[in-house]
Protein backbone atom coordinates (compact mmCIF):
# COMPACT_ATOMS: atom_id res chain seq x y z
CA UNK A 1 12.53 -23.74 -25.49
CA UNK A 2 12.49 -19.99 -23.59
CA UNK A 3 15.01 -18.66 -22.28
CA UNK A 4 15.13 -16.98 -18.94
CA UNK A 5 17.65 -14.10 -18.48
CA UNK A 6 19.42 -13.53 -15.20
CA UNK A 7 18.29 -10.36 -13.38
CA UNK A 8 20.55 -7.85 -14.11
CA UNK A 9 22.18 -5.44 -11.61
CA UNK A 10 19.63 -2.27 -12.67
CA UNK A 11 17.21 -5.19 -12.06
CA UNK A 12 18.00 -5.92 -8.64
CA UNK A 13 19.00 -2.07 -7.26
CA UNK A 14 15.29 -1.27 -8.51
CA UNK A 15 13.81 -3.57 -6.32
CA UNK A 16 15.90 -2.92 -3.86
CA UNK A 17 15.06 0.38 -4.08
CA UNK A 18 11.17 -0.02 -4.29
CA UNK A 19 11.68 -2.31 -0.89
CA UNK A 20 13.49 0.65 1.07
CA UNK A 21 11.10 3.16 -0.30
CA UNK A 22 8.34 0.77 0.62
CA UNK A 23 9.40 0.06 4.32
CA UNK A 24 9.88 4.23 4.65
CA UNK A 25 6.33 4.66 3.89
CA UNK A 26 5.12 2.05 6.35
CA UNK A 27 7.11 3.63 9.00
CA UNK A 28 5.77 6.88 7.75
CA UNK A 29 2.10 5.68 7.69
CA UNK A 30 2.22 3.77 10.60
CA UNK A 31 4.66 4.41 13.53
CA UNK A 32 6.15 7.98 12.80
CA UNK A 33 5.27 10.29 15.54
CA UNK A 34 6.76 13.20 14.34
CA UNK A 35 10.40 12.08 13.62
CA UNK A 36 10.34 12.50 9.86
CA UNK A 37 8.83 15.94 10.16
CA UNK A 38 11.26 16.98 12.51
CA UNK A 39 14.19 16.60 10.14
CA UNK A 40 12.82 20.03 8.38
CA UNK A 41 10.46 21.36 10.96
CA UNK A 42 12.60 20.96 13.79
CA UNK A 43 11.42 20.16 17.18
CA UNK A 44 7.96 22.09 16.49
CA UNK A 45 7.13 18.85 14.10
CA UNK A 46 7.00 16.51 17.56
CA UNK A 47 4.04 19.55 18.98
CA UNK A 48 2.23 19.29 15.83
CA UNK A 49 2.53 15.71 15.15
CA UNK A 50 0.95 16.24 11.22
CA UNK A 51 1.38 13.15 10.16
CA UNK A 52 -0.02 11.13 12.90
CA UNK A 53 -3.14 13.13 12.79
CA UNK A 54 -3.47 12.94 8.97
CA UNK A 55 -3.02 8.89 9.08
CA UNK A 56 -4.54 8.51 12.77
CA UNK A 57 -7.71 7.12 11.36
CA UNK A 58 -5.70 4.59 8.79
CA UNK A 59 -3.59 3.57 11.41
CA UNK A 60 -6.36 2.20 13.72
CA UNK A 61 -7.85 0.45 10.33
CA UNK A 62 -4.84 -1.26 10.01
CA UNK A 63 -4.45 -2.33 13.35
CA UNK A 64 -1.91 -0.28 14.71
CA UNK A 65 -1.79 1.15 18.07
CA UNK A 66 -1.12 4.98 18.36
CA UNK A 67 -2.08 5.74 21.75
């Protein structure tokens, strides 16, 4: 008969840690207009908008509105 261990508390922090990463890059990919760019660039990062240009196509893909 197997045992099954209890997940330990590494265990659990690394998914927890793979979720939060994992919901930052879906905000990143698909509803960031320029925030996240902003926190170096400044408020030159909303006038470029580099990330919604360089995921604009992927976005619409998806199904997500941009416009």
């Amino acid at each position: 008969m197997a045992h099954a261990e209890a997940p330990t508390r590494w265990h659990r922090a690394s998914l927890l840690g793979a979720f939060l990463l994992g919901v930052l890059g879906l905000y990143v990919l698909a509803l960031d207009q320029g925030f996240v760019p902003s926190l170096v660039q400044g408020d030159v990062a909303f006038d470029m908008n580099l990330l919604h240009e360089f995921f604009h196509d992927a976005r619409h893909a998806a199904g997500f509105p941009c416009h």
